[in-house]
Protein backbone atom coordinates (compact mmCIF):
# COMPACT_ATOMS: atom_id res chain seq x y z
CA UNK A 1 47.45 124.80 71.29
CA UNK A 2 46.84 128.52 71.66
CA UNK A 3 47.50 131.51 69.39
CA UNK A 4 48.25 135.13 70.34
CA UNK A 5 47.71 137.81 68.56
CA UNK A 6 48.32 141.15 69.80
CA UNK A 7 47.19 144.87 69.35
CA UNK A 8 47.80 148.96 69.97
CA UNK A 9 51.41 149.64 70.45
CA UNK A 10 52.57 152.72 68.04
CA UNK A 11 54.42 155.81 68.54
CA UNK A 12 54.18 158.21 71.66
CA UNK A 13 55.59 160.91 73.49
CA UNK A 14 57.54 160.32 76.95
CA UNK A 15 55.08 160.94 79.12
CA UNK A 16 52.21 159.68 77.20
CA UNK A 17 50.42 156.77 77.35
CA UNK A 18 49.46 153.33 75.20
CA UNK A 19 47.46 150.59 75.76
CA UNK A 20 48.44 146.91 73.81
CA UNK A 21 45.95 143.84 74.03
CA UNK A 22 46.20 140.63 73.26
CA UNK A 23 43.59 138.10 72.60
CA UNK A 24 44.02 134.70 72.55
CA UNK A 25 42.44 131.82 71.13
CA UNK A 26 42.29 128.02 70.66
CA UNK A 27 42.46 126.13 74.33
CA UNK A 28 42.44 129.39 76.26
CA UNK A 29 40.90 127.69 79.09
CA UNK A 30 43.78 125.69 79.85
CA UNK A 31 45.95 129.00 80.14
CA UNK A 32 47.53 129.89 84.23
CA UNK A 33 49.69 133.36 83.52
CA UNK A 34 49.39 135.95 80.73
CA UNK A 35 51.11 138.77 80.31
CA UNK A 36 53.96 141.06 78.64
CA UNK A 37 57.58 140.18 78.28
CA UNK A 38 59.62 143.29 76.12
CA UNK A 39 63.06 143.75 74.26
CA UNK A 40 64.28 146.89 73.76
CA UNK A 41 67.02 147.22 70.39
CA UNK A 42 70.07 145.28 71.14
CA UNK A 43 68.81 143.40 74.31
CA UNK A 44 67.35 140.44 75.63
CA UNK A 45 63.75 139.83 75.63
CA UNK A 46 62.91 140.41 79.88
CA UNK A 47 59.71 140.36 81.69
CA UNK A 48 56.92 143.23 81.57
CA UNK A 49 53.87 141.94 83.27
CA UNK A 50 52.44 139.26 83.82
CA UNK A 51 48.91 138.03 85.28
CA UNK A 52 47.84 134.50 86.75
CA UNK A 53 43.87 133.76 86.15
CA UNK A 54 43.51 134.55 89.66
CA UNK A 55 44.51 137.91 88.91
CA UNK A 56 48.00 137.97 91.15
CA UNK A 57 50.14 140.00 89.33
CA UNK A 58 54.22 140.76 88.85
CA UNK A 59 55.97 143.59 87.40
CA UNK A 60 59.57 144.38 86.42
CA UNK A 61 60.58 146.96 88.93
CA UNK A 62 61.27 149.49 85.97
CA UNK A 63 57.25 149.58 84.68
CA UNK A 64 55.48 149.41 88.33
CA UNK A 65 53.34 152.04 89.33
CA UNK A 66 53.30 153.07 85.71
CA UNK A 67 52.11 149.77 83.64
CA UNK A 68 48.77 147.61 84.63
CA UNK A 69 48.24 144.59 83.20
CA UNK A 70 44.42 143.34 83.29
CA UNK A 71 42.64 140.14 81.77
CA UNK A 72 39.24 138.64 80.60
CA UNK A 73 39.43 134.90 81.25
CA UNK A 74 36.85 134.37 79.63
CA UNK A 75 37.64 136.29 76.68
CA UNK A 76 41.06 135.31 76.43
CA UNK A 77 42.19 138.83 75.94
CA UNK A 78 45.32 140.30 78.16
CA UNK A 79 45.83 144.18 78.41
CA UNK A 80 48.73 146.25 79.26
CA UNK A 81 47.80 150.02 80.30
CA UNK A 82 51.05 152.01 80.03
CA UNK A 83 51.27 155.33 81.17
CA UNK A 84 53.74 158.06 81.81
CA UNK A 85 56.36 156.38 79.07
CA UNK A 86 59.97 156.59 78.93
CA UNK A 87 61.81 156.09 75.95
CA UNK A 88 63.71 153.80 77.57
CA UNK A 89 60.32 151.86 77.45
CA UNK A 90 60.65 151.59 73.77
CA UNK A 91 61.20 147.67 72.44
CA UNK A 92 58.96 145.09 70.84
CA UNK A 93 56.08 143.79 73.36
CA UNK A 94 55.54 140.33 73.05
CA UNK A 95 52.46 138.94 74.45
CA UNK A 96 53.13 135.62 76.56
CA UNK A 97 50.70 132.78 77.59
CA UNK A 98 51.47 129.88 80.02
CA UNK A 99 49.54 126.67 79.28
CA UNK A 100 50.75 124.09 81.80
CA UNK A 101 48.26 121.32 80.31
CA UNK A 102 49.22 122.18 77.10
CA UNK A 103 52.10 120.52 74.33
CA UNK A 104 54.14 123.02 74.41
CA UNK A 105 53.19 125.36 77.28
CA UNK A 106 54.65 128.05 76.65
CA UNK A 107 53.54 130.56 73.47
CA UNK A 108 54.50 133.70 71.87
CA UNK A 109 52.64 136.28 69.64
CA UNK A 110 54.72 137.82 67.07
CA UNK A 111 55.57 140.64 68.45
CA UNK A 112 54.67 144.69 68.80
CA UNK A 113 56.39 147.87 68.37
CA UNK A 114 56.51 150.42 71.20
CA UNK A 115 58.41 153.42 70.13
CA UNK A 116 58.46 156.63 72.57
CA UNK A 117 60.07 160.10 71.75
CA UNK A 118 61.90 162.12 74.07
């Protein structure tokens, strides 16, 4: 079992920048990918970021060259760097871990709040 619990998020202005963590905890060693999945109002939930523990990344096409997601394996803790935000960028972040050892494998943190102003 692991639990997320993410960080940061808030209010900023479109070109600004925010950084969200998320630290995990329980059998974190047993975790493979990390990362960021997002839903803006009125949409699905789609992919962010996301990180293996050998560090090979993959970003949605709208957030690359502007996001960077980063991790401490040992730690357990998965950041997301975002800079030069759109308000089309606003949505709930929700931190994601895969576990593929794990009963379920894959786990969700409740959820952030991203809000940028034009």
């Amino acid at each position: 079992q692991v639990q997320l619990v993410e960080s940061g998020g808030g209010l900023a202005n479109e070109g600004g920048s925010l950084t969200l963590s998320c630290a995990a905890s329980g059998n974190i060693l047993g975790i493979l990918t990390m990362g960021w999945y997002r839903q803006p109002p009125g949409k699905q939930r789609t992919l962010a970021a996301t990180i293996t523990s050998l560090g090979h990344t993959n970003y949605a096409r709208s957030v690359k060259d502007r996001f960077t997601v980063s991790r401490d394996n040992v730690k357990g803790i998965v950041s997301l760097q975002m800079n030069n935000l759109k308000p089309e960028d606003t949505a709930v972040y929700y931190c994601y871990a895969y576990s593929p050892r794990s009963d379920p494998r894959d786990y969700w943190g409740q959820g952030i709040q991203v809000t940028v102003s034009s």
